[in-house]
Protein backbone atom coordinates (compact mmCIF):
# COMPACT_ATOMS: atom_id res chain seq x y z
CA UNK A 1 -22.09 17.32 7.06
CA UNK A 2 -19.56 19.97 6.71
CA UNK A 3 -18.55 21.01 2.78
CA UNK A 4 -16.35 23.84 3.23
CA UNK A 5 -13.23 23.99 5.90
CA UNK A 6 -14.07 23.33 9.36
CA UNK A 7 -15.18 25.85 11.38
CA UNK A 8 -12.08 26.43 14.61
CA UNK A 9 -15.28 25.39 16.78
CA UNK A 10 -15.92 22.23 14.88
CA UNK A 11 -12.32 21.15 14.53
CA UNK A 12 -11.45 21.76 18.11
CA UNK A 13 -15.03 19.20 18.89
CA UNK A 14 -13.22 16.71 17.19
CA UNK A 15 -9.68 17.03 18.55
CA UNK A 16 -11.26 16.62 21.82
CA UNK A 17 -13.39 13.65 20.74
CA UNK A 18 -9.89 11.84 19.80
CA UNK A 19 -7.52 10.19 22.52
CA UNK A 20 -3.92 12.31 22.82
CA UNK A 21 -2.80 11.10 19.70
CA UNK A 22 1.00 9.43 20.12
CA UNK A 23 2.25 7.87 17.02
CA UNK A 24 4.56 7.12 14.19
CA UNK A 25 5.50 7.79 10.50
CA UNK A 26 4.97 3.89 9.41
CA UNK A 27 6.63 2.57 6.20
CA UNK A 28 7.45 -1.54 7.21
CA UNK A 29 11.12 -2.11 7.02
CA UNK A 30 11.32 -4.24 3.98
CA UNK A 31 10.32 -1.51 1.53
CA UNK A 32 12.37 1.61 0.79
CA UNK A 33 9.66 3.82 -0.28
CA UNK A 34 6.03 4.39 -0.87
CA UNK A 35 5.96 2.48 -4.21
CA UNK A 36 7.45 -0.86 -2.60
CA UNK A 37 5.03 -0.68 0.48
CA UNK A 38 2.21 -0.32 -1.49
CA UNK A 39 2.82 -2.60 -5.01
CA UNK A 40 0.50 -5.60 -5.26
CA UNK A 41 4.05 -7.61 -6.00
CA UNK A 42 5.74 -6.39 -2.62
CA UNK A 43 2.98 -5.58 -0.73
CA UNK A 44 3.45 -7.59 2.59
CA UNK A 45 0.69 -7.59 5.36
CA UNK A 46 2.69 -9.96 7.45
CA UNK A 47 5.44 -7.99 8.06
CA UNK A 48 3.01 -4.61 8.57
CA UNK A 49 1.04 -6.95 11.09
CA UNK A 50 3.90 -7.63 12.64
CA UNK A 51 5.36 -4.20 13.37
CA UNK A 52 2.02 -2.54 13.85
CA UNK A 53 2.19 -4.84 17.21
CA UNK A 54 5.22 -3.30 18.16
CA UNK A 55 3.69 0.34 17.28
CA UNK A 56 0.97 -0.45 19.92
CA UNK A 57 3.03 -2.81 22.23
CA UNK A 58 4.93 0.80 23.05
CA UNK A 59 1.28 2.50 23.14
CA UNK A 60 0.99 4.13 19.67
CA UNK A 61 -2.40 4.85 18.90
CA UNK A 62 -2.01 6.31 15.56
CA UNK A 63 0.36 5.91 12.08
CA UNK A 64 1.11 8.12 9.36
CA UNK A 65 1.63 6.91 6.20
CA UNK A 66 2.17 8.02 2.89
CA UNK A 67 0.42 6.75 -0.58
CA UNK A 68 1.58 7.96 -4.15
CA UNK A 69 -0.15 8.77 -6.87
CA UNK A 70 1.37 6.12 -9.78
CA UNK A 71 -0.04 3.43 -7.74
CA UNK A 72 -3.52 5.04 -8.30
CA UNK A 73 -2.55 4.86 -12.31
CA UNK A 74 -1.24 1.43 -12.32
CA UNK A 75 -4.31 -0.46 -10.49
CA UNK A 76 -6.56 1.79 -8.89
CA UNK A 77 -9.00 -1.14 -7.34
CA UNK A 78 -5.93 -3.12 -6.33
CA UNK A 79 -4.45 -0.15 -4.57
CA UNK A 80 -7.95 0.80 -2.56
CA UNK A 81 -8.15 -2.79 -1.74
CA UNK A 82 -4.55 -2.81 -0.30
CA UNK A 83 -5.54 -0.09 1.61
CA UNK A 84 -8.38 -1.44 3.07
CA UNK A 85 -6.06 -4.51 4.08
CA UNK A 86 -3.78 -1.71 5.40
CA UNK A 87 -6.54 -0.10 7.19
CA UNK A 88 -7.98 -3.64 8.78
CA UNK A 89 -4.86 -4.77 9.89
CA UNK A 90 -3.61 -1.34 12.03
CA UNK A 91 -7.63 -1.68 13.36
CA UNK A 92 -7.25 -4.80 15.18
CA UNK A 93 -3.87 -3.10 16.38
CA UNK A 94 -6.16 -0.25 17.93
CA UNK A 95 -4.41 2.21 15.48
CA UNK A 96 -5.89 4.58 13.43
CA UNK A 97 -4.11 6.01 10.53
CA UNK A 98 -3.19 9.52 8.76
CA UNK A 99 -2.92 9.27 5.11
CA UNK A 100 -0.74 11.14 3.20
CA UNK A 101 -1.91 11.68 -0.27
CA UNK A 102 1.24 14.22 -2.22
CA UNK A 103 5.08 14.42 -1.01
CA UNK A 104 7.62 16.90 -2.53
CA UNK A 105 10.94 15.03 -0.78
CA UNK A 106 13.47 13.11 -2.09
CA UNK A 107 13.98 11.73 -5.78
CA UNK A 108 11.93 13.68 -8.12
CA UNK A 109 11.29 11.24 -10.70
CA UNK A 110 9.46 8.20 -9.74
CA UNK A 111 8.47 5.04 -11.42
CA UNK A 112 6.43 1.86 -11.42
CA UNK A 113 8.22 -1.64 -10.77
CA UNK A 114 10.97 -2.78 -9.16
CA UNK A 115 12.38 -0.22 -6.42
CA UNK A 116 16.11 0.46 -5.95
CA UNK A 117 18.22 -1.26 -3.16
CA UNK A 118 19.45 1.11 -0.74
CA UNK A 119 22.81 2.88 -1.27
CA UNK A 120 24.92 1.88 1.71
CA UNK A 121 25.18 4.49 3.92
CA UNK A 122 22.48 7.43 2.77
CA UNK A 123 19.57 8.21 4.81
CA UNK A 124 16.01 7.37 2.41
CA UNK A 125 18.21 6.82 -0.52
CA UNK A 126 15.10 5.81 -2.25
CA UNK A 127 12.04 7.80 -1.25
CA UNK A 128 10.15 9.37 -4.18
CA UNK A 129 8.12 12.62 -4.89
CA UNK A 130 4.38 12.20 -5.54
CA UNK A 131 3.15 13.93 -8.14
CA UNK A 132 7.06 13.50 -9.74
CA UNK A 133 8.84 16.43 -11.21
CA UNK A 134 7.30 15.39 -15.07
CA UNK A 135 3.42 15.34 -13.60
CA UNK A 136 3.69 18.62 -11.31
CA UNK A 137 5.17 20.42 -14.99
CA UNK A 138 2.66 18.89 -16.99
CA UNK A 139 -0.72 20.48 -16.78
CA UNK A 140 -2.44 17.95 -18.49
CA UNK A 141 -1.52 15.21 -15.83
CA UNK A 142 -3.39 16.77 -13.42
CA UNK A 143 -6.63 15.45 -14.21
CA UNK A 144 -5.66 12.27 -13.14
CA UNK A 145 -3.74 13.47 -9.71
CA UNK A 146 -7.45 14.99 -9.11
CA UNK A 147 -9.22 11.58 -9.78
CA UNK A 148 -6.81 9.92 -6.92
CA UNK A 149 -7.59 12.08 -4.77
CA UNK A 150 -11.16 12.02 -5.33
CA UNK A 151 -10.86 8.51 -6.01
CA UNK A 152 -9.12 7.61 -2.55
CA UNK A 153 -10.86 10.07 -0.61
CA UNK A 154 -14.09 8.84 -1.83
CA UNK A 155 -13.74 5.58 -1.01
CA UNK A 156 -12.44 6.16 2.53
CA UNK A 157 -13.74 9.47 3.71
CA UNK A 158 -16.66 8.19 5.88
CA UNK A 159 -13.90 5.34 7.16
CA UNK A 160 -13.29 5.65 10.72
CA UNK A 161 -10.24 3.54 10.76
CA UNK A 162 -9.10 6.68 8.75
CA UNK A 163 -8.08 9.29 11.26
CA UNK A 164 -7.23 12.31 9.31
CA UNK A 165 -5.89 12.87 5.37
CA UNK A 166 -2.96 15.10 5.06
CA UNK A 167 -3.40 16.66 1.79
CA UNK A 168 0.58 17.42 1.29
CA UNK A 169 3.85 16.85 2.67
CA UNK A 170 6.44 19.63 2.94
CA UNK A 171 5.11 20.99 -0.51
CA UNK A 172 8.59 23.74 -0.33
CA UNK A 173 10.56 21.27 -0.21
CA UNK A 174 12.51 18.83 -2.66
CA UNK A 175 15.65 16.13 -3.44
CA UNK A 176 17.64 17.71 -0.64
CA UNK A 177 16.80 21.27 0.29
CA UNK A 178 20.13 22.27 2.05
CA UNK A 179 21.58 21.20 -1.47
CA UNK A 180 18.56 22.60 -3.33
CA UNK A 181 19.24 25.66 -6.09
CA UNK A 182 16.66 28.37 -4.70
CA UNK A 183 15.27 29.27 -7.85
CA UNK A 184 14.64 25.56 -9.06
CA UNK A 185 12.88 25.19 -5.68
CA UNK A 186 10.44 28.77 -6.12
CA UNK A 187 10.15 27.55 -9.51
CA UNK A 188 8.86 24.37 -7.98
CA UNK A 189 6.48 26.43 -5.86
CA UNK A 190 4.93 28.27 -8.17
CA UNK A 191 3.72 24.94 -9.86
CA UNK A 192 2.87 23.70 -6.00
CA UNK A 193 0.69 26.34 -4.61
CA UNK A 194 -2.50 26.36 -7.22
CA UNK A 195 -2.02 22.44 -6.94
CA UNK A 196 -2.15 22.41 -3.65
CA UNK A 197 -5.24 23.82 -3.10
CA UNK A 198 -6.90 22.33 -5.90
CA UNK A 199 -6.14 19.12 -3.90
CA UNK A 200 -7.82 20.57 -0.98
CA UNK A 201 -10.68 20.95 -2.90
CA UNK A 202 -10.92 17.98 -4.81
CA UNK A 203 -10.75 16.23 -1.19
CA UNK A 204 -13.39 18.69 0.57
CA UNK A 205 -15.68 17.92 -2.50
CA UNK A 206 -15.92 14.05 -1.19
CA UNK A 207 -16.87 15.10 2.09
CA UNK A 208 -14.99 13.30 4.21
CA UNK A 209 -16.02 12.68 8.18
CA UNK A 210 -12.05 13.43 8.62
CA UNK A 211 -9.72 16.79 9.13
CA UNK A 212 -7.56 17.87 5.52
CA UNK A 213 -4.05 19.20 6.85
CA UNK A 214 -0.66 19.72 5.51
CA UNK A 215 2.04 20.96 8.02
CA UNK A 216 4.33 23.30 7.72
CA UNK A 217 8.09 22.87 8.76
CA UNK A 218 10.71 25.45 7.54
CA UNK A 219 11.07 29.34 9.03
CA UNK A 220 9.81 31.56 11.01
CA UNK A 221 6.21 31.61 12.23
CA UNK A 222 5.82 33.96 14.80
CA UNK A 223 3.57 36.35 12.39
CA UNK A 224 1.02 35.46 9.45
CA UNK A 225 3.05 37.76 7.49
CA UNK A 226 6.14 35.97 7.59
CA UNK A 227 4.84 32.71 6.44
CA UNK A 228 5.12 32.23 2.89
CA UNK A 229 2.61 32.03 -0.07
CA UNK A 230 2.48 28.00 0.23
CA UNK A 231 2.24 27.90 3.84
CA UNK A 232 -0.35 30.78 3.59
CA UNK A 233 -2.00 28.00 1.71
CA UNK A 234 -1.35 25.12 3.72
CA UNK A 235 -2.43 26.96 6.89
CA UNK A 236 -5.54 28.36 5.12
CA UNK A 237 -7.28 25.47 4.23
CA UNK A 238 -6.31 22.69 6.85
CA UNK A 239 -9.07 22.39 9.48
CA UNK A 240 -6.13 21.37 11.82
CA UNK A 241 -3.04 22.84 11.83
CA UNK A 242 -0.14 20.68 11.40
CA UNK A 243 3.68 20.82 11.40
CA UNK A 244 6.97 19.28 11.67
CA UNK A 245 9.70 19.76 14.29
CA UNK A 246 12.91 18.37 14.61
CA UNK A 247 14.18 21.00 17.43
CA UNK A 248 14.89 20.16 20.92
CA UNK A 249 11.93 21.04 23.50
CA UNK A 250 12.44 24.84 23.99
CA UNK A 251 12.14 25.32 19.91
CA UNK A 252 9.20 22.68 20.24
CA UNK A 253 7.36 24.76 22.41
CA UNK A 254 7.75 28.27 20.99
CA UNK A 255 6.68 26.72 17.61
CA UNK A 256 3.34 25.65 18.85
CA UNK A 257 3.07 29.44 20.73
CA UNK A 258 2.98 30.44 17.44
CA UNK A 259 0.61 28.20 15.58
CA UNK A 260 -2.32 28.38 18.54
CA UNK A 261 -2.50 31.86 17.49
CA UNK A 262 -4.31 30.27 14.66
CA UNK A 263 -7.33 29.18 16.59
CA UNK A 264 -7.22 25.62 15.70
CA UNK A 265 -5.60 22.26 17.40
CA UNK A 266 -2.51 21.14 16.46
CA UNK A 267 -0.68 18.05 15.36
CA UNK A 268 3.13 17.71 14.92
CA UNK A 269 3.20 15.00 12.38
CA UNK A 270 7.10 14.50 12.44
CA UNK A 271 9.41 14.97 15.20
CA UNK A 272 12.27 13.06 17.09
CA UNK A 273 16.00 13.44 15.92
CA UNK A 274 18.09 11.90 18.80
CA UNK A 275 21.04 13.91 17.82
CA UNK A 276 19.20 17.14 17.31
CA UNK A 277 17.87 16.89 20.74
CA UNK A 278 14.42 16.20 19.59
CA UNK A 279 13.91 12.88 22.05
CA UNK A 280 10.41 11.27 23.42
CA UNK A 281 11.54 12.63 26.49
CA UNK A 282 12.51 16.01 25.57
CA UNK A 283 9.37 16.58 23.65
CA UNK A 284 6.39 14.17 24.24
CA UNK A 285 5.80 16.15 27.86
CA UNK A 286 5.65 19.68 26.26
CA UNK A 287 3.24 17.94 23.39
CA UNK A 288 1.10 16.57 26.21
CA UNK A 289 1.00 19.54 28.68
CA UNK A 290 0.04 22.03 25.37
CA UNK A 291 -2.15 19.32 23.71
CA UNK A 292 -0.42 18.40 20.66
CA UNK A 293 -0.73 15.18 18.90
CA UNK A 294 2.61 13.60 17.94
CA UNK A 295 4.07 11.52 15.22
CA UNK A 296 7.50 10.77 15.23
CA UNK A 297 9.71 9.62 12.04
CA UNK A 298 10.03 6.22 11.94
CA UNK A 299 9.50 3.21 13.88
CA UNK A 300 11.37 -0.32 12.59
CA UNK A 301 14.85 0.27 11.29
CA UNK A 302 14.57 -1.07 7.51
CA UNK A 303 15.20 -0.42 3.98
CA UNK A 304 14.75 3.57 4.40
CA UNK A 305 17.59 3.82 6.29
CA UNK A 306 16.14 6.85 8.02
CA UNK A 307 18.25 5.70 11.31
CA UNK A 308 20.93 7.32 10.03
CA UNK A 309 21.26 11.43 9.88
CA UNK A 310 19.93 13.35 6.67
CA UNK A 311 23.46 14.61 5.94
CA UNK A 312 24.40 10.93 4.56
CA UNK A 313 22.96 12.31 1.30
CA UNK A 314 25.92 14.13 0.60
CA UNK A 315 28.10 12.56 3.08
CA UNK A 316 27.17 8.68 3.19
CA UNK A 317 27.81 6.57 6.19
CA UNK A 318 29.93 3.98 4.67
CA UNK A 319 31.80 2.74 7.96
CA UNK A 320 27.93 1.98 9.75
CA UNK A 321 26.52 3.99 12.44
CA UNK A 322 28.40 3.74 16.03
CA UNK A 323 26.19 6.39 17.79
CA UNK A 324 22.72 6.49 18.65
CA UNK A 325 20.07 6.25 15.87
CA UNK A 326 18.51 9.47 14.40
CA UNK A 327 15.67 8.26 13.72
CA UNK A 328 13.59 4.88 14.12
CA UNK A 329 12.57 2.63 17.44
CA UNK A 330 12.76 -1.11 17.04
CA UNK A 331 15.60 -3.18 15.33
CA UNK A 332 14.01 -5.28 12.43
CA UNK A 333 13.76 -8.10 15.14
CA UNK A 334 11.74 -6.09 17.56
CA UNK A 335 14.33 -5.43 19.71
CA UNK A 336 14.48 -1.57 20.90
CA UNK A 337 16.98 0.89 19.67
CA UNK A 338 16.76 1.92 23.40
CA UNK A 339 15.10 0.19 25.89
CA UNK A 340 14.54 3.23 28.76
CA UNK A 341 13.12 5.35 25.14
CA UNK A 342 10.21 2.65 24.41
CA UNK A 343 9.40 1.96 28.75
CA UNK A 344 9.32 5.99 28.82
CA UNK A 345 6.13 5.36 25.62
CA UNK A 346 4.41 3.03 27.75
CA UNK A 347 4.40 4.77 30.74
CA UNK A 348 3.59 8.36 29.33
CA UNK A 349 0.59 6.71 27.15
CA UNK A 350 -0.59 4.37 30.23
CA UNK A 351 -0.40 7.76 32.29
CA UNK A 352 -2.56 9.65 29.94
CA UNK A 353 -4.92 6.40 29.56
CA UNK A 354 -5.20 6.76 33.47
CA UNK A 355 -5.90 10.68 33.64
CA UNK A 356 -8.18 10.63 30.85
């Protein structure tokens, strides 16, 4: 059993040991963040059940998802049994999941309870950074962000309904980072960085069976010297290399140019922004033919309101959306956003099914 990061050798035995993974960033449409999905109170396996069967009607074998570490101070047992509920029901779905253990997006200051209603109009009006703003400044928090992540990790790392643990997303990034003041956001790094790889540690101590990643997603990668100090540290410790791309195919495929320089497989664990030209058409071939597993943002259209463009922030969508979706698959009934997007899925996932 491995202790330290995985050797390339090791990590590309199990990429190859995995079906092409195609999936989805999962949050079920009735919550608007990580805090509603996963609160004993509004916790609702039905309605996962439910859309996990659309996730694998369209071929998904895979999910993302993201946990937060208040629930882990609020009801620790409760939140590893929800979990395993979590984890049973995307099993009998055939879907294995990604968890996502920190998140530096969105609203910086989260809290226990009852979660806001949307604001009409604005794209994940109510996502939440985990650890907040108060814990990442506060040193003396971080004893407990160090027992959820051993505590979690620990009780799931020999799980093989767990597929992989990503350790941090977009740690350089915050609230909005177009609107972002650049030294509040290096100030926020510098707090990140020795935080972040604590957390890879704390996880590699439990030993999981699964890959630690974090992906990076902003600038240029074409040399290790351009990357900066926290994706130095992302890329340094994750035993695959993972990354986010909302660009349309040609971008797509000089990105991952770049990162098999690295010597490791590679995951993009966000993509597809209809409007940016990042489609399941324009970019699932390129993952395939170089391959890349795949998770695209979104899947039902729900509370996060991530169908409509990140710009709503600052410029919200009051009117309703009259052009194609930005992000998202299904309508909250099941029916498909697009109906030629989720018969391309099938056909590219029974195609690989066949070849393989």
């Amino acid at each position: 059993m491995m202790t330290g990061r995985w050797t390339p050798e090791a990590a590309h035995a199990w990429f190859k040991a995995q079906p092409w993974l195609v999936g989805c960033n999962f949050t079920p449409s009735n919550a608007i963040n990580q805090l509603e999905m996963w609160q004993a109170s509004t916790f609702d396996l039905p309605t996962i059940d439910r859309e996990l069967a659309l996730a694998a009607s369209v071929g998904m074998n895979s999910v993302r998802v993201y946990l937060h570490d208040l629930l882990w101070l609020e009801d620790s047992h409760g939140f590893l049994d929800r979990i395993d509920a979590f984890l049973n029901v995307a099993d009998r779905h055939r879907i294995r999941t990604m968890l996502v253990l920190f998140d530096s997006c969105w609203h910086p200051e989260p809290a226990l309870g009852p979660q806001p209603e949307p604001r009409k109009g604005v794209h994940n009006s109510g996502w939440v950074q985990s650890p907040g703003m108060p814990t990442l400044q506060n040193a003396d928090e971080h004893h407990r962000l160090e027992d959820y992540v051993r505590g979690v990790v620990g009780r799931f790392g020999q799980d093989p309904r767990v597929l992989a643990w990503d350790i941090w997303n977009e740690p350089d990034n915050g609230p909005e980072v177009a609107l972002c003041d650049p030294v509040a956001l290096q100030a926020k790094a510098d707090l990140v960085v020795p935080l972040l790889v604590d957390a890879f540690g704390w996880a590699r101590d439990m030993k999981p069976m699964q890959p630690l990643t974090s992906g990076i997603w902003l600038g240029d990668w074409s040399a290790p010297d351009l990357l900066s100090p926290i994706q130095r540290a992302q890329t340094g410790h994750s035993d695959i290399i993972s990354f986010h791309n909302y660009g349309i195919a040609e971008d797509f495929a000089q990105r991952v140019k770049w990162l098999k320089t690295m010597g490791r497989p590679l995951m993009c664990t966000e993509y597809m922004a209809r409007p940016a030209g990042s489609t399941f058409q324009a970019i699932l071939p390129v993952a395939k033919e170089h391959e890349v597993g795949t998770f695209c943002w979104g899947l039902v259209k729900g509370k996060t309101q991530t169908h409509l463009p990140w710009d709503k922030w600052e410029n919200p969508n009051i009117e309703g959306l009259k052009e194609r979706w930005f992000h998202d698959i299904f309508h909250e009934d099941g029916t498909p956003h697009d109906e030629n997007e989720v018969e391309f899925l099938r056909l590219i996932s029974e195609l690989d099914k066949i070849a393989a």
